[in-house]
Structures are given as C-alpha cells and as structure tokens.
N, C-alpha and C. Protein backbone atom coordinates (compact mmCIF):
# COMPACT_ATOMS: atom_id res chain seq x y z
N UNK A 1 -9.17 -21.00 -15.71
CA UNK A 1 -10.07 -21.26 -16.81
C UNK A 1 -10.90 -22.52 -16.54
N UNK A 2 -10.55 -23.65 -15.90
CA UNK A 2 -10.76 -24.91 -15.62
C UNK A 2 -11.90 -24.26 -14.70
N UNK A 3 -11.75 -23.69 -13.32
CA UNK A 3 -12.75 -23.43 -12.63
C UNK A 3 -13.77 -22.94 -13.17
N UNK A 4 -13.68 -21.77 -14.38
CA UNK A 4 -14.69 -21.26 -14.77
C UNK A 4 -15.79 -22.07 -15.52
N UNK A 5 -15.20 -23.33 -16.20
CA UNK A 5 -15.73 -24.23 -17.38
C UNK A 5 -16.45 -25.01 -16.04
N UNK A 6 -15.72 -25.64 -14.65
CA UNK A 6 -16.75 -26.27 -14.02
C UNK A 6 -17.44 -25.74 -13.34
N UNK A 7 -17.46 -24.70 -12.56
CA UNK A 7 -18.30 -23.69 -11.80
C UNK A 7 -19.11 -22.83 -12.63
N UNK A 8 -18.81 -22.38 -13.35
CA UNK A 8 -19.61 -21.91 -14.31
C UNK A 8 -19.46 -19.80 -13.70
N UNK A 9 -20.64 -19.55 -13.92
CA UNK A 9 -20.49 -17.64 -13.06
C UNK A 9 -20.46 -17.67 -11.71
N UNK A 10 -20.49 -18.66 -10.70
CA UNK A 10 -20.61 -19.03 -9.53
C UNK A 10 -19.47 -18.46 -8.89
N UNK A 11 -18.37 -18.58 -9.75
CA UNK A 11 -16.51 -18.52 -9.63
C UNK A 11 -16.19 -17.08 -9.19
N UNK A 12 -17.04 -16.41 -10.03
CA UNK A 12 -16.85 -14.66 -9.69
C UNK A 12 -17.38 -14.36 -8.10
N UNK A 13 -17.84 -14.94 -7.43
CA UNK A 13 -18.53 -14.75 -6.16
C UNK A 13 -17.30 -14.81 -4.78
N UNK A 14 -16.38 -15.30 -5.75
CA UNK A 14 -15.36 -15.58 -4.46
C UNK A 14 -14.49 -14.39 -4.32
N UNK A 15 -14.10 -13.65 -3.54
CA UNK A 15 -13.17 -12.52 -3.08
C UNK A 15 -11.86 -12.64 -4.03
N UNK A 16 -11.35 -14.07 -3.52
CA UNK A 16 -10.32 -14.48 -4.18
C UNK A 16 -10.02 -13.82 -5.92
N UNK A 17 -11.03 -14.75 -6.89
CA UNK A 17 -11.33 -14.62 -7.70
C UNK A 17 -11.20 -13.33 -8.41
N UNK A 18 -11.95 -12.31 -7.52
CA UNK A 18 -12.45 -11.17 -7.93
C UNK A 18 -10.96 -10.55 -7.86
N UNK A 19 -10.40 -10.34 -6.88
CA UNK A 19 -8.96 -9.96 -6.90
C UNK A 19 -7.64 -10.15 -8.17
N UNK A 20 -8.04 -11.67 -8.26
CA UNK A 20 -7.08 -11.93 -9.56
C UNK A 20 -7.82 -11.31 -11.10
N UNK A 21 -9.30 -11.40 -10.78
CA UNK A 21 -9.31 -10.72 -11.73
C UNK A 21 -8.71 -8.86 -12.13
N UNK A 22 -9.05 -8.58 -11.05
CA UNK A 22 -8.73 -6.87 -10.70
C UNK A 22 -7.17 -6.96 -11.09
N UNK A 23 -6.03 -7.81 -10.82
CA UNK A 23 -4.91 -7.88 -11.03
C UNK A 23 -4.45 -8.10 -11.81
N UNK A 24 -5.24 -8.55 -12.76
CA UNK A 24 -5.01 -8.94 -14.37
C UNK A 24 -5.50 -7.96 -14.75
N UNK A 25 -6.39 -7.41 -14.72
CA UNK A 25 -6.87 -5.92 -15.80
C UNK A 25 -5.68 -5.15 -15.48
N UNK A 26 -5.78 -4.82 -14.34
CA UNK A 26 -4.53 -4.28 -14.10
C UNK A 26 -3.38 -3.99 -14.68
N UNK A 27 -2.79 -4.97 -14.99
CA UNK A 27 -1.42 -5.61 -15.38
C UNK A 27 -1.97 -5.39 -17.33
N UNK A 28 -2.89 -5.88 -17.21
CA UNK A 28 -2.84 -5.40 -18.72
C UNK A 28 -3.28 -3.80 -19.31
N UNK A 29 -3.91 -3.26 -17.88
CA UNK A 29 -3.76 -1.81 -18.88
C UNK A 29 -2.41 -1.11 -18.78
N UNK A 30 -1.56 -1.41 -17.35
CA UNK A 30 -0.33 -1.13 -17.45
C UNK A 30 0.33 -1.46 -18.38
N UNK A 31 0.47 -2.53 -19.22
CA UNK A 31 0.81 -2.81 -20.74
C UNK A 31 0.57 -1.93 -21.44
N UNK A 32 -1.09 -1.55 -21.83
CA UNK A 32 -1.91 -1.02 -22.46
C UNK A 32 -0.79 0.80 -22.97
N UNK A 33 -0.92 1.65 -21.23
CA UNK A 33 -0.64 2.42 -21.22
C UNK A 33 0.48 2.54 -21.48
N UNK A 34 1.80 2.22 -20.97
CA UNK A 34 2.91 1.75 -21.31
C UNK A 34 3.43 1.65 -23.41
N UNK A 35 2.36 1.16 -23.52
CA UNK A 35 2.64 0.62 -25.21
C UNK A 35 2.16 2.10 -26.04
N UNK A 36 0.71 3.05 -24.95
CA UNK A 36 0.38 4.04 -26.25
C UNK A 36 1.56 5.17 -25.64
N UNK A 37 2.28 5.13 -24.97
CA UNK A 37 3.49 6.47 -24.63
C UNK A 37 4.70 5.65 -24.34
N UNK A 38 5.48 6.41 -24.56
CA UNK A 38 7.40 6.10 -24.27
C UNK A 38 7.19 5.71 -22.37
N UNK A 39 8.14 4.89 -21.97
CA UNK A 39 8.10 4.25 -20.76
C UNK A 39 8.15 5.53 -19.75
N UNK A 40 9.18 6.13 -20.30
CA UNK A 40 9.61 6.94 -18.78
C UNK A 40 8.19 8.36 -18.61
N UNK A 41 7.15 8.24 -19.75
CA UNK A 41 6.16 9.21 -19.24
C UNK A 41 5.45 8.60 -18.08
N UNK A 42 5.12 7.00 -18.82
CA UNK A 42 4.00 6.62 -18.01
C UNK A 42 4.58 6.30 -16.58
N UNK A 43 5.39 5.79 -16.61
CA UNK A 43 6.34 5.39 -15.26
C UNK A 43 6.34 6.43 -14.19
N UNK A 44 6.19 7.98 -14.54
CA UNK A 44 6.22 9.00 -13.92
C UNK A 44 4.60 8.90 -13.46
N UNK A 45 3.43 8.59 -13.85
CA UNK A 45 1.82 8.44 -13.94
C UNK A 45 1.25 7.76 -11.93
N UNK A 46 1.07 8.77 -11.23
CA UNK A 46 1.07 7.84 -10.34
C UNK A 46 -0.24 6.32 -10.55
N UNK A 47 -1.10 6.45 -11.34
CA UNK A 47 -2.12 5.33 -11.63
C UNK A 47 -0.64 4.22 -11.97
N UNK A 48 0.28 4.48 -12.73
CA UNK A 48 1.14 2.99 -13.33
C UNK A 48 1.49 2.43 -11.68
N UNK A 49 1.70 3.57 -11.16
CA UNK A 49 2.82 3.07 -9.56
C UNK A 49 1.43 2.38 -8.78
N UNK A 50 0.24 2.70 -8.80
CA UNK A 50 -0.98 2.05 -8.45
C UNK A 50 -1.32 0.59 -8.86
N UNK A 51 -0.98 0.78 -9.75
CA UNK A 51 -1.34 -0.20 -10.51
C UNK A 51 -0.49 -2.06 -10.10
N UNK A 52 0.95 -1.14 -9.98
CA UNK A 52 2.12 -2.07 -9.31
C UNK A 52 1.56 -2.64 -7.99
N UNK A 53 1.00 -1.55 -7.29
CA UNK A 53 0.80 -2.13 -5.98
C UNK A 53 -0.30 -2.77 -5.86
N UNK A 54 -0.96 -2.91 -6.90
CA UNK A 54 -2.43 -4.02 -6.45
C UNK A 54 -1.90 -5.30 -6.73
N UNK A 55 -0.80 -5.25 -8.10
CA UNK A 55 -0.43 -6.71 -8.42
C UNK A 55 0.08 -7.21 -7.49
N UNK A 56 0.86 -6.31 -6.61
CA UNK A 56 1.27 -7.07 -5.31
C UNK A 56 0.74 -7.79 -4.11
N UNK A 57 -0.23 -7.42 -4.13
CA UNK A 57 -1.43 -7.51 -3.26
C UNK A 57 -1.96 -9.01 -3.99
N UNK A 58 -1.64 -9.47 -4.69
CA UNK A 58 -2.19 -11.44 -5.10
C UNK A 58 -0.67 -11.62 -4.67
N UNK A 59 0.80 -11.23 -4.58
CA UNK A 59 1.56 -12.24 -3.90
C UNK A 59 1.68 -12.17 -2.67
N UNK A 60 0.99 -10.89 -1.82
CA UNK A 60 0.80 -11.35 -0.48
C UNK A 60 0.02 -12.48 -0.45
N UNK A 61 -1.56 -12.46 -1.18
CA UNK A 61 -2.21 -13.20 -1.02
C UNK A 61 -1.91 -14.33 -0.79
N UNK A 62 -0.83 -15.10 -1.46
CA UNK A 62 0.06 -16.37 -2.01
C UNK A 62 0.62 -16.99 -0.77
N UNK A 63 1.35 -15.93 -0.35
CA UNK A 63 2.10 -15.74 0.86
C UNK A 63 1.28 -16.15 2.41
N UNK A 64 -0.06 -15.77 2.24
CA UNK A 64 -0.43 -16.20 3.53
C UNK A 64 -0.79 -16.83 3.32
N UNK A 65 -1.13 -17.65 2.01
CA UNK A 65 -1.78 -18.63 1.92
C UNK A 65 -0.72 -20.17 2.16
N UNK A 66 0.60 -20.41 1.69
CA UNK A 66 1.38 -20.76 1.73
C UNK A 66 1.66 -20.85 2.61
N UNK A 67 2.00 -22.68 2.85
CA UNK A 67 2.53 -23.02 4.54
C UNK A 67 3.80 -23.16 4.45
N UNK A 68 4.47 -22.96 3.49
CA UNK A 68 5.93 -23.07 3.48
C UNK A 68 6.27 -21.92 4.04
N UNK A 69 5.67 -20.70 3.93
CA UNK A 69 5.99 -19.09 4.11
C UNK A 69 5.74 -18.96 5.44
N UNK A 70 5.35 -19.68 6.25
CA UNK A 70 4.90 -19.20 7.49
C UNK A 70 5.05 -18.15 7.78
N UNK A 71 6.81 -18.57 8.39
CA UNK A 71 8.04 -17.64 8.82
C UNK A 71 7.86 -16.57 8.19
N UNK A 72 7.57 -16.27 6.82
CA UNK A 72 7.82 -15.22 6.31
C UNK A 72 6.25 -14.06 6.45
N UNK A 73 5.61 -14.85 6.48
CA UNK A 73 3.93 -14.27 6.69
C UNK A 73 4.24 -13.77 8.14
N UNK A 74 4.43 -14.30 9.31
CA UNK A 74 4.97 -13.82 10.76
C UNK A 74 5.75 -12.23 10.32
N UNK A 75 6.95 -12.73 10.08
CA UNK A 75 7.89 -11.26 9.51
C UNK A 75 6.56 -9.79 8.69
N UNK A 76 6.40 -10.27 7.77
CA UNK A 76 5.62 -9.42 7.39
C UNK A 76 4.73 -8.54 8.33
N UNK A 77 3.75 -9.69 9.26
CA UNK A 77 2.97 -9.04 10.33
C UNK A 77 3.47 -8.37 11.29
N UNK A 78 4.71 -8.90 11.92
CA UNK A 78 5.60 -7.92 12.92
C UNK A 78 6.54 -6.55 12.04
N UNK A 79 6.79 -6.54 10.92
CA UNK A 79 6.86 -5.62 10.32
C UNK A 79 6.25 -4.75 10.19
N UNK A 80 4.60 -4.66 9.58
CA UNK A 80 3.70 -3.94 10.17
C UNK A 80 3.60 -3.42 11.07
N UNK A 81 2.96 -4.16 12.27
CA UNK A 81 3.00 -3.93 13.70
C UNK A 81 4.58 -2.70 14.01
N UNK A 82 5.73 -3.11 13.82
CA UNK A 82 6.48 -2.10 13.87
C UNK A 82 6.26 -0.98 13.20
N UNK A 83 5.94 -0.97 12.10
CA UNK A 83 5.78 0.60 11.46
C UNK A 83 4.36 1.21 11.94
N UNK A 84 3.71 0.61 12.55
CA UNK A 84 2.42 1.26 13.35
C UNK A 84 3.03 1.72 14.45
N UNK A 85 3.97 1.04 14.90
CA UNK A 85 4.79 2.05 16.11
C UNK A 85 5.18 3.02 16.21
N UNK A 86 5.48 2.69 14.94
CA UNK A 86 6.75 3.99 14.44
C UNK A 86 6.15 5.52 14.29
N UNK A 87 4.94 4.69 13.27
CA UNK A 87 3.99 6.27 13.08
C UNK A 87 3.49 6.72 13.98
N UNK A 88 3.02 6.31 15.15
CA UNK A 88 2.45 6.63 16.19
C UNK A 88 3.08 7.31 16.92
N UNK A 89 4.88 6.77 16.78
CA UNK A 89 5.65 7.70 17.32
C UNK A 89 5.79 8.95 16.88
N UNK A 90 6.20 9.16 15.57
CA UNK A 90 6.37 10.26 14.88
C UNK A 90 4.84 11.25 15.29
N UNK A 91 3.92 10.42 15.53
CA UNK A 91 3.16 11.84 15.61
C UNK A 91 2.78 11.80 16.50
N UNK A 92 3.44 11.65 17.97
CA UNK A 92 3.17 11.95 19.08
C UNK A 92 4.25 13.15 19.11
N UNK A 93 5.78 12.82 18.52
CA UNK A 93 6.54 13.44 18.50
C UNK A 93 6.20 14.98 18.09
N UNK A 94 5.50 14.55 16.94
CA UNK A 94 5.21 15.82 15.80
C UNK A 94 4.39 16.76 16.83
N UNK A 95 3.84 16.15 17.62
CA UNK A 95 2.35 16.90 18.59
C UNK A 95 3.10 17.36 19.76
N UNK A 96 3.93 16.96 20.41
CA UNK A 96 4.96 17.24 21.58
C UNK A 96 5.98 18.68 21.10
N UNK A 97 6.27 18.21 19.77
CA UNK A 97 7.84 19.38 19.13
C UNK A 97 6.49 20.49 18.76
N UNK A 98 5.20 21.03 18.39
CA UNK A 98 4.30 21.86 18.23
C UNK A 98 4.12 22.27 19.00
N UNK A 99 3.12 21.42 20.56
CA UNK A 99 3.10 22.18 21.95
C UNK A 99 4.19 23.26 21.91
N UNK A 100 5.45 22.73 22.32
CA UNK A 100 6.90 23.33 22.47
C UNK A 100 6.95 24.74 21.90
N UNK A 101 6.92 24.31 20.65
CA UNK A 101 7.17 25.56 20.08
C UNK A 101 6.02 26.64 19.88
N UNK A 102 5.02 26.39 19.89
CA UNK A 102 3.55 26.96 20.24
C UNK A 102 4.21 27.75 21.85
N UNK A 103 3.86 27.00 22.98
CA UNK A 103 4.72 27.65 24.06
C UNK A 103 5.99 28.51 23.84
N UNK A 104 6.81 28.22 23.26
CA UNK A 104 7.97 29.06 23.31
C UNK A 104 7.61 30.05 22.59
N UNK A 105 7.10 30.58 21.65
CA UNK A 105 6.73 31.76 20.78
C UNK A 105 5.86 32.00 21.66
N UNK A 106 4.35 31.73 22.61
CA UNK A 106 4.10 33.17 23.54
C UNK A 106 4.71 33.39 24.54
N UNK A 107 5.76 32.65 25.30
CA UNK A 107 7.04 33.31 25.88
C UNK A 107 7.67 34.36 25.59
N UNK A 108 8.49 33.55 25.09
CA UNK A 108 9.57 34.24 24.31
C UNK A 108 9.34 35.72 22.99
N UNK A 109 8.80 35.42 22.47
CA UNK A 109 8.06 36.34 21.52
C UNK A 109 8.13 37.39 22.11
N UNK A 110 7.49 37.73 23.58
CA UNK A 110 6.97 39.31 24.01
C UNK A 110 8.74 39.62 24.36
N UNK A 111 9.35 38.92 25.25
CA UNK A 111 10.36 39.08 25.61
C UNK A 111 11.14 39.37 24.98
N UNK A 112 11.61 39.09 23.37
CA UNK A 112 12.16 39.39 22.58
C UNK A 112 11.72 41.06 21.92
N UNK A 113 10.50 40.49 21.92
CA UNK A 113 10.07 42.51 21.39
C UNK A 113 10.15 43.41 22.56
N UNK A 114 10.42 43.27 23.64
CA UNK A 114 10.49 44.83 24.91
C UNK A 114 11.96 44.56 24.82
C-alpha cells in the first residue's frame, strides 16, 4: 500500500507487482467460490486446484529471492532438472516399448494366423 501512495500507478509496471496482484484476486475468488457452494464441490473444480497453484508461484518467488534459501532454491532447480530427465525418459521408453510392439504384431501376427 505504502508503494502505491509513493509511486503512485508507476507500481503496476513491475512483473513483480503484477503477480501479487494476480495472487490476491486469486485467493480471494477462491474464498469467493468456496463461500457461494459447500467445500467439497468446489474443491473437486479444477479452476480452485488452479487457483492453489498460482498462489504458489509468489512463494517460489520469495524463495529465490531469499538469500537465506539458497540451498533450498539449488534443490528446487536440480529437482526440476531431474524430472526433465525423467520425462524424457519415459518417453523415449514409451517410443522404444511402441516400435517393439508395432514390430512384433507384423511378425508375429501372420505367423499366428497360418
């Protein structure tokens, strides 16, 4: 609020900014929605589960911003980096176990029917 009173509309120009704002609407229509239906409808809503994950997205922000977190900003990035492995694996895998079986059905296939 302080920034806004000395910066004036200038404040909205920053990425930053714009984010916390997006994370606060957020957070309050998840209220919003939440308050006009019983919990366990909206909870089922994939927009509520959306909604969760943007708020999360200002405590990464926090997080890299934070020099205490280093360590923990590192972890995060090699975490990543591992699950980019991972997927890459799985769908090399996924593309290797298809060949295979693509091949084995026009093999096998005729051989099985004579």
């Amino acid at each position: 609020m302080t920034r806004i009173l000395s910066d004036g509309c200038q404040v909205f120009r920053s990425m930053g900014i714009q984010l916390d704002c997006v994370v606060i609407v957020c957070g309050i229509l998840e209220k919003l929605l939440q308050a006009l239906g019983s919990g366990e409808d909206i909870s089922k809503i994939g927009l509520s589960r959306a909604l969760r994950l943007i708020r999360i997205v200002r405590l990464t922000r926090i997080v890299s911003r934070t020099r205490r977190f280093r360590e923990l900003h590192k972890l995060i990035r090699m975490m990543a980096t591992c699950l980019k492995a991972l997927l890459w694996s799985f769908v090399f895998c996924f593309v290797c176990m298809t060949v295979w079986a693509m091949l084995i059905v026009e093999v096998i296939n005729p051989l099985v029917q004579e």
